[in-house]
C-alpha atoms as a PDB file:
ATOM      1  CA  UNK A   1     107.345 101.746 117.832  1.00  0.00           C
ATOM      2  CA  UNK A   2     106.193 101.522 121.466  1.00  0.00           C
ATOM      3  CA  UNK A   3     104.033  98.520 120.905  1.00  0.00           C
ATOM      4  CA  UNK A   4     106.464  96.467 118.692  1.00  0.00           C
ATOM      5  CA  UNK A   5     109.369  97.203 121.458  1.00  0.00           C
ATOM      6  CA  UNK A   6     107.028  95.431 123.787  1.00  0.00           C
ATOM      7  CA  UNK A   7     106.403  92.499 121.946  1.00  0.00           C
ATOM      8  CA  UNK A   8     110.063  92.477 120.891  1.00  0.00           C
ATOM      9  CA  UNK A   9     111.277  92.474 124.491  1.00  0.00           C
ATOM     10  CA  UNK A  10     108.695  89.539 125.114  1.00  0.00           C
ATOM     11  CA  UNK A  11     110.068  87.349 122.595  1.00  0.00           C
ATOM     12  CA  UNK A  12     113.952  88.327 123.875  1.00  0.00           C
ATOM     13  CA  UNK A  13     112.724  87.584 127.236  1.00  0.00           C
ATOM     14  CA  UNK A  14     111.934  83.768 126.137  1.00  0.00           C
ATOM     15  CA  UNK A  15     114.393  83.170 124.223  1.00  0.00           C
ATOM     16  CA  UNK A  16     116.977  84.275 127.395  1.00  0.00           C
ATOM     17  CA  UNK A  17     115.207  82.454 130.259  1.00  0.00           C
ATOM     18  CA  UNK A  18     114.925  79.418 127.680  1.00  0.00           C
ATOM     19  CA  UNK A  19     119.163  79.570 127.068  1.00  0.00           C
ATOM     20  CA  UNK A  20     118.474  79.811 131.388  1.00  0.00           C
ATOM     21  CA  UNK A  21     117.143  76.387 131.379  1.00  0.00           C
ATOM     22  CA  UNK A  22     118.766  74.851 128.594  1.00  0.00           C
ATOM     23  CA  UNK A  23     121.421  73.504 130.856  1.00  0.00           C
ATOM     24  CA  UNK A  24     119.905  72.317 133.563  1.00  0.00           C
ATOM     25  CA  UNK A  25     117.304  70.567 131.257  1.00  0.00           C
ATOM     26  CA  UNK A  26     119.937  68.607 128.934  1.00  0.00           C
ATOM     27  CA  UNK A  27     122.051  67.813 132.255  1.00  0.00           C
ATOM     28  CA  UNK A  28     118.979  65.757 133.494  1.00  0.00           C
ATOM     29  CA  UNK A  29     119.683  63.354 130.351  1.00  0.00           C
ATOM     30  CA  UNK A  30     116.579  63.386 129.197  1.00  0.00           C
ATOM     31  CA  UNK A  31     117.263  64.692 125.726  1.00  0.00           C
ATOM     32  CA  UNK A  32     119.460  63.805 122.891  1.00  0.00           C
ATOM     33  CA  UNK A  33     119.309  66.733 120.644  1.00  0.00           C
ATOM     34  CA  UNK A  34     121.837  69.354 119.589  1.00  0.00           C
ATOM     35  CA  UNK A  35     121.973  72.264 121.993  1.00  0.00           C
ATOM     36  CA  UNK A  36     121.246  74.710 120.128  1.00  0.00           C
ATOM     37  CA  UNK A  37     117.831  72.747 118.654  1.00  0.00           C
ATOM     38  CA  UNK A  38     116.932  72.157 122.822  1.00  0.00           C
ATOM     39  CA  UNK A  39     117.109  76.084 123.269  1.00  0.00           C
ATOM     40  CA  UNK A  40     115.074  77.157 119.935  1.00  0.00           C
ATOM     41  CA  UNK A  41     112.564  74.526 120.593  1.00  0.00           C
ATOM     42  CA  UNK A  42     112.114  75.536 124.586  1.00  0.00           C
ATOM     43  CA  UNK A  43     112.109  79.072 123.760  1.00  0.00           C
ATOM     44  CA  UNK A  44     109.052  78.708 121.444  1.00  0.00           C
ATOM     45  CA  UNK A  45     107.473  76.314 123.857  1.00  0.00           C
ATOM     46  CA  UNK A  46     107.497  79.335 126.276  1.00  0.00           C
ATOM     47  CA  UNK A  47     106.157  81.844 124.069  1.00  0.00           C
ATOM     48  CA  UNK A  48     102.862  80.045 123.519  1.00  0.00           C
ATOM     49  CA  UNK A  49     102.395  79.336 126.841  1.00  0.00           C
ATOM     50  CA  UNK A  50     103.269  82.870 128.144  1.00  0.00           C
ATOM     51  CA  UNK A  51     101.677  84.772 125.336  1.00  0.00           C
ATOM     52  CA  UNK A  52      97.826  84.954 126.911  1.00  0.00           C
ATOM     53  CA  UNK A  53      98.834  86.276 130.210  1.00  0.00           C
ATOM     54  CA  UNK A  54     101.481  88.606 127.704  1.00  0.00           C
ATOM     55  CA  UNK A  55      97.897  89.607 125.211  1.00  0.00           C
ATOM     56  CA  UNK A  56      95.935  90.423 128.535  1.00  0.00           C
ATOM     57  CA  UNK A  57      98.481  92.306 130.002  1.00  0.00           C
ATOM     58  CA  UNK A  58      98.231  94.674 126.792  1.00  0.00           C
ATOM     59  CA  UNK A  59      94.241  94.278 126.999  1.00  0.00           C
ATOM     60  CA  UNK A  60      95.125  92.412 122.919  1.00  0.00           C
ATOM     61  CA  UNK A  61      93.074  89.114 124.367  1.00  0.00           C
ATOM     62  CA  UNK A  62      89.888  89.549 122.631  1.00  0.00           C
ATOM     63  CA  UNK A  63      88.859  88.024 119.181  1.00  0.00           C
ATOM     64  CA  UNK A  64      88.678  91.439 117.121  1.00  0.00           C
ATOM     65  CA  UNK A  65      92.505  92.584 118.437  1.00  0.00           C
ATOM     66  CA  UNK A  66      93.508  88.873 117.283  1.00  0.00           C
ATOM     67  CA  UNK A  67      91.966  89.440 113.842  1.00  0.00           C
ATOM     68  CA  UNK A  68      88.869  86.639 114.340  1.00  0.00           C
ATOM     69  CA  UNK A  69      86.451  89.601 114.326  1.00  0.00           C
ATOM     70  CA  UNK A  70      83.669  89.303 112.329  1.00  0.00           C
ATOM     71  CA  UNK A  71      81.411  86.515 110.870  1.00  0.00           C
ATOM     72  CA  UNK A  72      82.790  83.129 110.829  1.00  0.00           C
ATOM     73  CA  UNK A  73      81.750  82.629 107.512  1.00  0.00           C
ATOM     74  CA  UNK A  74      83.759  85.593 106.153  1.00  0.00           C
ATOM     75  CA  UNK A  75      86.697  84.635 107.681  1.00  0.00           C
ATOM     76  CA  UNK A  76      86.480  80.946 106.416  1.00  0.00           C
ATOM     77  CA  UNK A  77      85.869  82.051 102.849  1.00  0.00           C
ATOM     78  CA  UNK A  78      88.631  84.690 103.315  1.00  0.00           C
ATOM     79  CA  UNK A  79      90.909  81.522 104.730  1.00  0.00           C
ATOM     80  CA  UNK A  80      89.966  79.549 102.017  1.00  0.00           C
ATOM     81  CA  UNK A  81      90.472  82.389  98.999  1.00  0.00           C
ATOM     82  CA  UNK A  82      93.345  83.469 100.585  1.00  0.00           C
ATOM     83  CA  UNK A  83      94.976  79.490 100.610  1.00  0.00           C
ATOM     84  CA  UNK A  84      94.168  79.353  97.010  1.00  0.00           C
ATOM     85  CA  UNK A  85      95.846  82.987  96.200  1.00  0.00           C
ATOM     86  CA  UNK A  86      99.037  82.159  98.111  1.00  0.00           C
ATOM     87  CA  UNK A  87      99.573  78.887  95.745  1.00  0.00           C
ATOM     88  CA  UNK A  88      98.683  80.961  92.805  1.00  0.00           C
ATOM     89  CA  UNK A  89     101.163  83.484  94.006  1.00  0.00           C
ATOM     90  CA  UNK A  90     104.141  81.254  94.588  1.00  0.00           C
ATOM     91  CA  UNK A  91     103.450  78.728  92.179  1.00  0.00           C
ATOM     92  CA  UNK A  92     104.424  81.972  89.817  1.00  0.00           C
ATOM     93  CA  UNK A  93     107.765  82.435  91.377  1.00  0.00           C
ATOM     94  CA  UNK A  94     108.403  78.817  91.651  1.00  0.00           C
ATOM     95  CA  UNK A  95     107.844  78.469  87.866  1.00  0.00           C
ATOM     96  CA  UNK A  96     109.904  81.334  87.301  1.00  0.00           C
ATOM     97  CA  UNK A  97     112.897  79.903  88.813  1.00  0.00           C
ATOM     98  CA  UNK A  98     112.367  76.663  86.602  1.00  0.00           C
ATOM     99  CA  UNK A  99     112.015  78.886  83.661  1.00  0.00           C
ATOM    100  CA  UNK A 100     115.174  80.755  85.177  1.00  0.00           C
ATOM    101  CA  UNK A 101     117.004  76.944  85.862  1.00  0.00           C
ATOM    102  CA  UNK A 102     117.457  78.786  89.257  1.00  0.00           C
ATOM    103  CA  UNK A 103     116.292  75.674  90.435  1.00  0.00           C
ATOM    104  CA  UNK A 104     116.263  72.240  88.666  1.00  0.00           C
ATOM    105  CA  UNK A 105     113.327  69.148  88.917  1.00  0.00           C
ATOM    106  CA  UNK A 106     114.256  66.553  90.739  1.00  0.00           C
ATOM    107  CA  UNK A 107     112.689  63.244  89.110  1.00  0.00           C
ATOM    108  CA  UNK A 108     114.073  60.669  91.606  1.00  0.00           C
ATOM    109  CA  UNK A 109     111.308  62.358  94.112  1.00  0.00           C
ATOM    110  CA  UNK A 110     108.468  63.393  91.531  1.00  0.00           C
ATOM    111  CA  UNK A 111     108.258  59.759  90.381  1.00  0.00           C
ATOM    112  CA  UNK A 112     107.793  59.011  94.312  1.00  0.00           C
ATOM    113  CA  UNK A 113     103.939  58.829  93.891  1.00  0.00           C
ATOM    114  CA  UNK A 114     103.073  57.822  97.840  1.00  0.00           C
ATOM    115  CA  UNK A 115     105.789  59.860  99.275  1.00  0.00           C
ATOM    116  CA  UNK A 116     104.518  62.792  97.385  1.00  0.00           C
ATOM    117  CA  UNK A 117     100.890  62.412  98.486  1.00  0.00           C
ATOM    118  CA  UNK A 118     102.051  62.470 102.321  1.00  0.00           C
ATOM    119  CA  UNK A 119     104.774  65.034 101.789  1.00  0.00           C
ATOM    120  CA  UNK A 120     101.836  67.553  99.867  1.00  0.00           C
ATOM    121  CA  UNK A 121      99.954  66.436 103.075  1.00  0.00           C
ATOM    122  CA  UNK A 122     102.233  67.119 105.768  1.00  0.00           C
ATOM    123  CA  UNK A 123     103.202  70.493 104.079  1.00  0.00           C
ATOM    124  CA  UNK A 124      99.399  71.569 103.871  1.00  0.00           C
ATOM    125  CA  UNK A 125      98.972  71.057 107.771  1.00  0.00           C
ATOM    126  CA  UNK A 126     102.548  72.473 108.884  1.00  0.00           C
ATOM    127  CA  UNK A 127     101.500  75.357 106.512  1.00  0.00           C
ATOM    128  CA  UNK A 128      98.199  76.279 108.392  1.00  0.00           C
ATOM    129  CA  UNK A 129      99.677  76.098 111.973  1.00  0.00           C
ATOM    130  CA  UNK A 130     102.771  78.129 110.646  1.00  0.00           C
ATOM    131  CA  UNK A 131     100.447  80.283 109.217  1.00  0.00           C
ATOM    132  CA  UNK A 132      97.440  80.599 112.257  1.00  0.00           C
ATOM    133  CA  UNK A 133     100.437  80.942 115.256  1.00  0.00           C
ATOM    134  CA  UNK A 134     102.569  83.899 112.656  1.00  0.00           C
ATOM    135  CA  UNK A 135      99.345  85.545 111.974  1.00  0.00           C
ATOM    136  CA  UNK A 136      97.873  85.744 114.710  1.00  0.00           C
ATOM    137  CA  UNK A 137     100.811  87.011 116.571  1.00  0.00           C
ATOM    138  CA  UNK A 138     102.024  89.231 113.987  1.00  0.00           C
ATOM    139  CA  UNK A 139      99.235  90.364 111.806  1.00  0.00           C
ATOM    140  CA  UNK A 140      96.597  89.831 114.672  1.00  0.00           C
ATOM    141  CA  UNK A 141      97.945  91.434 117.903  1.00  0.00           C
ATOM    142  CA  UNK A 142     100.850  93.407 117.083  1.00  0.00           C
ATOM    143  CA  UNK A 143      99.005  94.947 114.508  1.00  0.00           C
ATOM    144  CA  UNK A 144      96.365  95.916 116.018  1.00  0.00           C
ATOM    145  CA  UNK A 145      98.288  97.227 119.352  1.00  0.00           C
ATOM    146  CA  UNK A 146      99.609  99.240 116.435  1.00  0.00           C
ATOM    147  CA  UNK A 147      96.960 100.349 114.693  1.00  0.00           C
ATOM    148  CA  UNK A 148      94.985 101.314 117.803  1.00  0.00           C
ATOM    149  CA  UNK A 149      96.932 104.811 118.092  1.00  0.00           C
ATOM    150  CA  UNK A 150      98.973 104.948 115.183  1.00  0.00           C
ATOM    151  CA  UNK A 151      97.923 104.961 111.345  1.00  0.00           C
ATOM    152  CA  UNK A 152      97.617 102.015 108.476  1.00  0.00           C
ATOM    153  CA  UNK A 153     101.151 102.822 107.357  1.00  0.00           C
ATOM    154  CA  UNK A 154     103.013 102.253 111.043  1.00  0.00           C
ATOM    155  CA  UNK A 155     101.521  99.207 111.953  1.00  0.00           C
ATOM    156  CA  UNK A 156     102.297  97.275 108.540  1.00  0.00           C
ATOM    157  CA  UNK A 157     105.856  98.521 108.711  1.00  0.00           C
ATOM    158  CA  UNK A 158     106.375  97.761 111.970  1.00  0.00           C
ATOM    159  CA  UNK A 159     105.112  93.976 112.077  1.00  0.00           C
ATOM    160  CA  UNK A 160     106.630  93.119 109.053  1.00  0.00           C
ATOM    161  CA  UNK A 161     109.917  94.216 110.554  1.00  0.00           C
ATOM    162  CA  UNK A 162     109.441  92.227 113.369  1.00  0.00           C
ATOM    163  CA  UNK A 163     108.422  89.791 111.556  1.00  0.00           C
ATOM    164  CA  UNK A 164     111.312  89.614 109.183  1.00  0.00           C
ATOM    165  CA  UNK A 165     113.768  90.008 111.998  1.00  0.00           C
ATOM    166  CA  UNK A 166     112.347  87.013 114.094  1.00  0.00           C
ATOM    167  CA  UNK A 167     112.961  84.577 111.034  1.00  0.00           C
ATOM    168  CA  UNK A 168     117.135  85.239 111.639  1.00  0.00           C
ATOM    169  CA  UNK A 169     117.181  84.897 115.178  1.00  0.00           C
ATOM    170  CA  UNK A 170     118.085  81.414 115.553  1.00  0.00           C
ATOM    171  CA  UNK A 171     120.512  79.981 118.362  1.00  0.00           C
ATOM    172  CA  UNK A 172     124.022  79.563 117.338  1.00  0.00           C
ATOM    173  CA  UNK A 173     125.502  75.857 117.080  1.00  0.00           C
ATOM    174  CA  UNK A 174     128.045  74.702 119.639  1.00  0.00           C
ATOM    175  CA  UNK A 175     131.013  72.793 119.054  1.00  0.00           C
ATOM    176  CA  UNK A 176     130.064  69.370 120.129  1.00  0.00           C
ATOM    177  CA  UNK A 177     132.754  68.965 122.509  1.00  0.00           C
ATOM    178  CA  UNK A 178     132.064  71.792 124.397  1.00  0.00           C
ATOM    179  CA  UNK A 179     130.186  71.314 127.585  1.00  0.00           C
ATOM    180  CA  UNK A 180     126.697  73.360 127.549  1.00  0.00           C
ATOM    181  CA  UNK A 181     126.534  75.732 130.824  1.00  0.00           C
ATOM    182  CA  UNK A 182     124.922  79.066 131.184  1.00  0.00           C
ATOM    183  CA  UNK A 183     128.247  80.705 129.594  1.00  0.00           C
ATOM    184  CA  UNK A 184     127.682  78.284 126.472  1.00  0.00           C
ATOM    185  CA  UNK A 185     123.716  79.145 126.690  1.00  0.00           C
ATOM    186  CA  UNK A 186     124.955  83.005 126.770  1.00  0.00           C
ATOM    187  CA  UNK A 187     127.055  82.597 122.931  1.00  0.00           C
ATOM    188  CA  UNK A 188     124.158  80.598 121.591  1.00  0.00           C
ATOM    189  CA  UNK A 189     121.799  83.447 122.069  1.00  0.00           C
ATOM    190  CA  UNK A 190     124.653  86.323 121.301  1.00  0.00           C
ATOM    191  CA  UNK A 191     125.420  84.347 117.974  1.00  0.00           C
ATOM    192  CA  UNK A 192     121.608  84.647 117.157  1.00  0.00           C
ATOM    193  CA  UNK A 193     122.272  88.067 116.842  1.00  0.00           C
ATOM    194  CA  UNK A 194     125.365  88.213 114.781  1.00  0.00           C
ATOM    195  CA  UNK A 195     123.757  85.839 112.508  1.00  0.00           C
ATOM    196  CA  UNK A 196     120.772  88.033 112.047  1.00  0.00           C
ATOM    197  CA  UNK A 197     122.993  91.234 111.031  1.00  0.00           C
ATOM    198  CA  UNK A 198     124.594  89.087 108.482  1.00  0.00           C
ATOM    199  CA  UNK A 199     124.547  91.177 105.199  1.00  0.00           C
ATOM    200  CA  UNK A 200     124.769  87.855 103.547  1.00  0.00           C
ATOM    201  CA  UNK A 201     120.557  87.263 104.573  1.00  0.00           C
ATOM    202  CA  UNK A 202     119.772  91.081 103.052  1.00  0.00           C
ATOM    203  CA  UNK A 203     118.545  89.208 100.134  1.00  0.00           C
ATOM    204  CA  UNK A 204     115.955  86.698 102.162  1.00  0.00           C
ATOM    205  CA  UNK A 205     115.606  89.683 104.887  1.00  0.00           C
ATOM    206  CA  UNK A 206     114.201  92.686 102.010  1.00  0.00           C
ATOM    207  CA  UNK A 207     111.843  89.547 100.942  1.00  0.00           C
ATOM    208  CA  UNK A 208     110.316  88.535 104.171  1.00  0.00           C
ATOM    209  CA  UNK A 209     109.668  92.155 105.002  1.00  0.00           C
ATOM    210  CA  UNK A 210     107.392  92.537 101.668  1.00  0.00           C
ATOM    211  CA  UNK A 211     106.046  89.275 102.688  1.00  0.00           C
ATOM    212  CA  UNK A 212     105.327  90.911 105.838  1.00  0.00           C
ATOM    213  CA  UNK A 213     104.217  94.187 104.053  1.00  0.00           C
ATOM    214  CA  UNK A 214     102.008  92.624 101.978  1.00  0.00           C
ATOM    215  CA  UNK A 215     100.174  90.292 104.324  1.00  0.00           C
ATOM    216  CA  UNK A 216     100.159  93.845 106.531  1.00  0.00           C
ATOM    217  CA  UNK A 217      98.422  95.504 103.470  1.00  0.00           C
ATOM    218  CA  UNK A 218      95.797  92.506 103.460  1.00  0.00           C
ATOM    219  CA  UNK A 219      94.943  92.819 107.189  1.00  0.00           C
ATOM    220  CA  UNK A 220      94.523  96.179 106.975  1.00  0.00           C
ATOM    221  CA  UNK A 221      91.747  96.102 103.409  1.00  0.00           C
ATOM    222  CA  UNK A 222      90.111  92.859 105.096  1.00  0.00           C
ATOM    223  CA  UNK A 223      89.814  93.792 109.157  1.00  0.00           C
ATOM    224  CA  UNK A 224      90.955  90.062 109.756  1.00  0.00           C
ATOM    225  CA  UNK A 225      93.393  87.977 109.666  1.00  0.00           C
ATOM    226  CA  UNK A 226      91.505  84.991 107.603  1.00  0.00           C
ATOM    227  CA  UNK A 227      93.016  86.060 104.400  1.00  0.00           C
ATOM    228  CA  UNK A 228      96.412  86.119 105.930  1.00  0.00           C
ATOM    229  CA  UNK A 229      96.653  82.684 107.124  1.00  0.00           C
ATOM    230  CA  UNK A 230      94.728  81.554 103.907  1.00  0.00           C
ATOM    231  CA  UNK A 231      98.120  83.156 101.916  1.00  0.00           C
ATOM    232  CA  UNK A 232     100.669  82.341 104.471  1.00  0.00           C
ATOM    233  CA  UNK A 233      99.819  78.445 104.769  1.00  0.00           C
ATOM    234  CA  UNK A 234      99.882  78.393 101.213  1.00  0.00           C
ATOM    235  CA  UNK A 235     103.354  80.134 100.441  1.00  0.00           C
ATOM    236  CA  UNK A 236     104.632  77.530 102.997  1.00  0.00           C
ATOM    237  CA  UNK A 237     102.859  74.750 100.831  1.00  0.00           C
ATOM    238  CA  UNK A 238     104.025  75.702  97.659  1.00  0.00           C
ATOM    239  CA  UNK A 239     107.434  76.295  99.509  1.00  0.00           C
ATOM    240  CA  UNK A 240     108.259  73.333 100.827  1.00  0.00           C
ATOM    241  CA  UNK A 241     106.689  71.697  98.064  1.00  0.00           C
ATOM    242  CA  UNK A 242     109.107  73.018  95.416  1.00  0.00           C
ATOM    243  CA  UNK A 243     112.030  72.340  97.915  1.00  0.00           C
ATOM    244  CA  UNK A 244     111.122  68.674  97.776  1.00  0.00           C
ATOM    245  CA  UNK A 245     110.502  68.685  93.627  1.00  0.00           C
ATOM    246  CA  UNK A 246     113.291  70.406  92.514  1.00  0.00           C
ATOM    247  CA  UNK A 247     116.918  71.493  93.631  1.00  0.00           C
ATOM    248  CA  UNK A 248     119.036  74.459  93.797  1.00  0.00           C
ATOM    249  CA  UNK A 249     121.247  75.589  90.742  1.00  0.00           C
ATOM    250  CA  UNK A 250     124.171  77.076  92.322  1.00  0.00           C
ATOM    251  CA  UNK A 251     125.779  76.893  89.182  1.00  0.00           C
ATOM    252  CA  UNK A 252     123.340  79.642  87.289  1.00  0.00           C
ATOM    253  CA  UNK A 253     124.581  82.716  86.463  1.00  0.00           C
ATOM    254  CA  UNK A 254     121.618  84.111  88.409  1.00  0.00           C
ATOM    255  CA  UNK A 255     121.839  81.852  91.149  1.00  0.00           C
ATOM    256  CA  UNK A 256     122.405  85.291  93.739  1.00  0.00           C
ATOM    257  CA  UNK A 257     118.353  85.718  92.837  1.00  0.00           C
ATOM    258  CA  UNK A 258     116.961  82.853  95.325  1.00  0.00           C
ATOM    259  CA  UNK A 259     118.933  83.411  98.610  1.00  0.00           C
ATOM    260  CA  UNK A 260     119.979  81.180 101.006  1.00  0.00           C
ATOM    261  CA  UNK A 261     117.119  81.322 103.570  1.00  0.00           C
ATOM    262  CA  UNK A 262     115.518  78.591 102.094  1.00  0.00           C
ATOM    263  CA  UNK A 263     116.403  78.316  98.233  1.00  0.00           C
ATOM    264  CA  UNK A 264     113.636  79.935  97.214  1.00  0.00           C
ATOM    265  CA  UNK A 265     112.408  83.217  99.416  1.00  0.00           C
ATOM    266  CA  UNK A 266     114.873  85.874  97.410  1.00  0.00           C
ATOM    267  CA  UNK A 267     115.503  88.879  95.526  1.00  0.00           C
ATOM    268  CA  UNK A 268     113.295  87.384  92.766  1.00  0.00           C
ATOM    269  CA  UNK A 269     110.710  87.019  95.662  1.00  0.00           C
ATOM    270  CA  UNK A 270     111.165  90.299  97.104  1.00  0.00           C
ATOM    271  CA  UNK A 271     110.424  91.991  93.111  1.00  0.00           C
ATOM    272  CA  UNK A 272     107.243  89.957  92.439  1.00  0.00           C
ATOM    273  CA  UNK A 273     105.984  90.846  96.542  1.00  0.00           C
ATOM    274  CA  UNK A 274     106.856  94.368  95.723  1.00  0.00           C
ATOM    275  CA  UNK A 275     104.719  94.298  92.473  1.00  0.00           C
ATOM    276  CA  UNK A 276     101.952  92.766  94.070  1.00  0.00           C
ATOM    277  CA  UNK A 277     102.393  94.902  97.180  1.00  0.00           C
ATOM    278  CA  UNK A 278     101.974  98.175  94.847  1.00  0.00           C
ATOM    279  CA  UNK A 279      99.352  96.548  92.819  1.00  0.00           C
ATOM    280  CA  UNK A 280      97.243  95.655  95.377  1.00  0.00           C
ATOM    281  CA  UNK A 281      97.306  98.509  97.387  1.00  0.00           C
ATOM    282  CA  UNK A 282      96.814 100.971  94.778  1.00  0.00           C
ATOM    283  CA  UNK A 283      93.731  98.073  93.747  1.00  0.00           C
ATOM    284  CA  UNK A 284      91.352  98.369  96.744  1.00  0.00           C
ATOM    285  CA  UNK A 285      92.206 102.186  97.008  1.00  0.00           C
ATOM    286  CA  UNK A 286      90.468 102.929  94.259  1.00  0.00           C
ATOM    287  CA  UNK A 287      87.958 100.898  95.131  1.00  0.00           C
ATOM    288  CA  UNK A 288      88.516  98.391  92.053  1.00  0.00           C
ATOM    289  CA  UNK A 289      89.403  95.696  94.043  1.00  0.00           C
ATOM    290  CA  UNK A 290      87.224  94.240  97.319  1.00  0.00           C
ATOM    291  CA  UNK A 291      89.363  90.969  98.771  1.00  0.00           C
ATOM    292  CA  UNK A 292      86.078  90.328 100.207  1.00  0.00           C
ATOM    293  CA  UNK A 293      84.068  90.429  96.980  1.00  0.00           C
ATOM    294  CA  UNK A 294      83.175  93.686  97.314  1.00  0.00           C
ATOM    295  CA  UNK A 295      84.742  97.008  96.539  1.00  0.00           C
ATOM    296  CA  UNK A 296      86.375  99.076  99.275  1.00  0.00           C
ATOM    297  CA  UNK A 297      85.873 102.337  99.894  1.00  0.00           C
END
């Protein structure tokens, strides 16, 4: 609990000096972006460029508390396994909600053969820096600041709460006529929050914690964070992918079963992460399962 409250407060911290200098910064002229987009955007900016100082501070600034312990070649393979899994994994649930006409092919932008190609390109990248900035942070150092005095059980439940929670805590849009000062800067941030307890995201909330829980389970059998990223990038492939293929069915009966984080991540998702969750933990307990070919003991 200790650990996560640090590297919630860290987070909090950019996120208010960013709403800070979100004024000054779009008074300059400079930029001609929604306010709101300015403040998420410097706020992130800040994180990765105060987040080694932040690592050394907690003595988390060495390759094994990061999760790149190990050889490099297990941790490629791992990275590489894991990519394939992921698709495998949400190619499952996207197929599902087809099957379920939860969501509905889009031919217009299947038939786009060139578009496609770049799109499935552009997806794969975004998908691995997603994936090696999230995992690193979450799965790397705040689970292993964790894990270093508390047990296996803690430390996954912990970072995928924080984990979860960070994905809702978006700046609040302003009404374009009102003039952005510190005041305006202050609601953005507060309406982050209010947005965030929304009971209305419990659906996309329950499934980015097993998300969370799961990659958690995987860092904890492997030692690394290889196989992490490897799934990660490829849920966001598959992901966006199926967001560009096919549309939402608001009109099904079990429409309530995707969410509205992104159309997809749901309480479908959250059963099938739950099954896997369980299956793969109680897997490479036994010892019938090794994620790094190999059984575990």
């Amino acid at each position: 609990m200790r650990a996560t409250a640090f590297f919630f407060l860290y987070l909090l911290l950019c996120l208010l000096l960013a709403a800070a200098l979100t004024p000054p910064l779009l008074g300059t002229g400079w930029l001609d972006f929604e306010p709101h987009r300015v403040l998420s955007r410097l706020a992130q900016v800040l994180m990765l460029l105060g987040i080694w100082p932040f690592l050394r501070v907690l003595r988390l600034d060495d390759r094994h508390s990061l999760g790149y312990g190990g050889p490099r070649a297990q941790f490629v393979r791992g990275l590489v396994r894991g990519w394939l899994a992921g698709v495998a994994i949400l190619a499952v649930l996207a197929f599902g909600e087809l099957a379920l006409e939860l969501r509905v092919p889009d031919p217009q932008n299947a038939a786009r053969y060139g578009v496609l190609a770049a799109r499935a390109a552009q997806y794969l990248a975004a998908g691995l820096l997603i994936a090696v900035l999230e995992e690193t942070f979450f799965r790397g150092a705040l689970f292993a600041a964790i894990r270093r005095r508390r047990p296996a059980a803690s430390a996954i439940v912990w970072s995928a709460l924080l984990y979860a929670a960070v994905h809702f805590l978006k700046p609040d849009d302003l009404d374009t006529s009102r003039a952005v000062d510190w005041a305006a800067s202050g609601e953005m941030v507060a309406g982050a929050f209010t947005a965030a307890a929304d009971w209305r995201h419990l659906d996309s909330f329950v499934a980015l914690l097993l998300v969370g829980t799961f990659l958690g389970l995987v860092r904890e059998r492997t030692g690394h964070v290889g196989w992490c990223i490897g799934l990660h990038a490829g849920w966001v492939f598959v992901i966006q992918l199926t967001r560009y293929l096919t549309d939402g069915n608001e009109a099904s009966p079990l429409a309530f079963l995707t969410g509205d984080y992104d159309g997809v991540i749901g309480w479908l998702a959250a059963g099938w992460l739950a099954v896997l969750s369980a299956g793969f933990w109680s897997a490479t307990r036994m010892g019938r399962v090794g994620v790094e070919g190999k059984p575990e003991v």
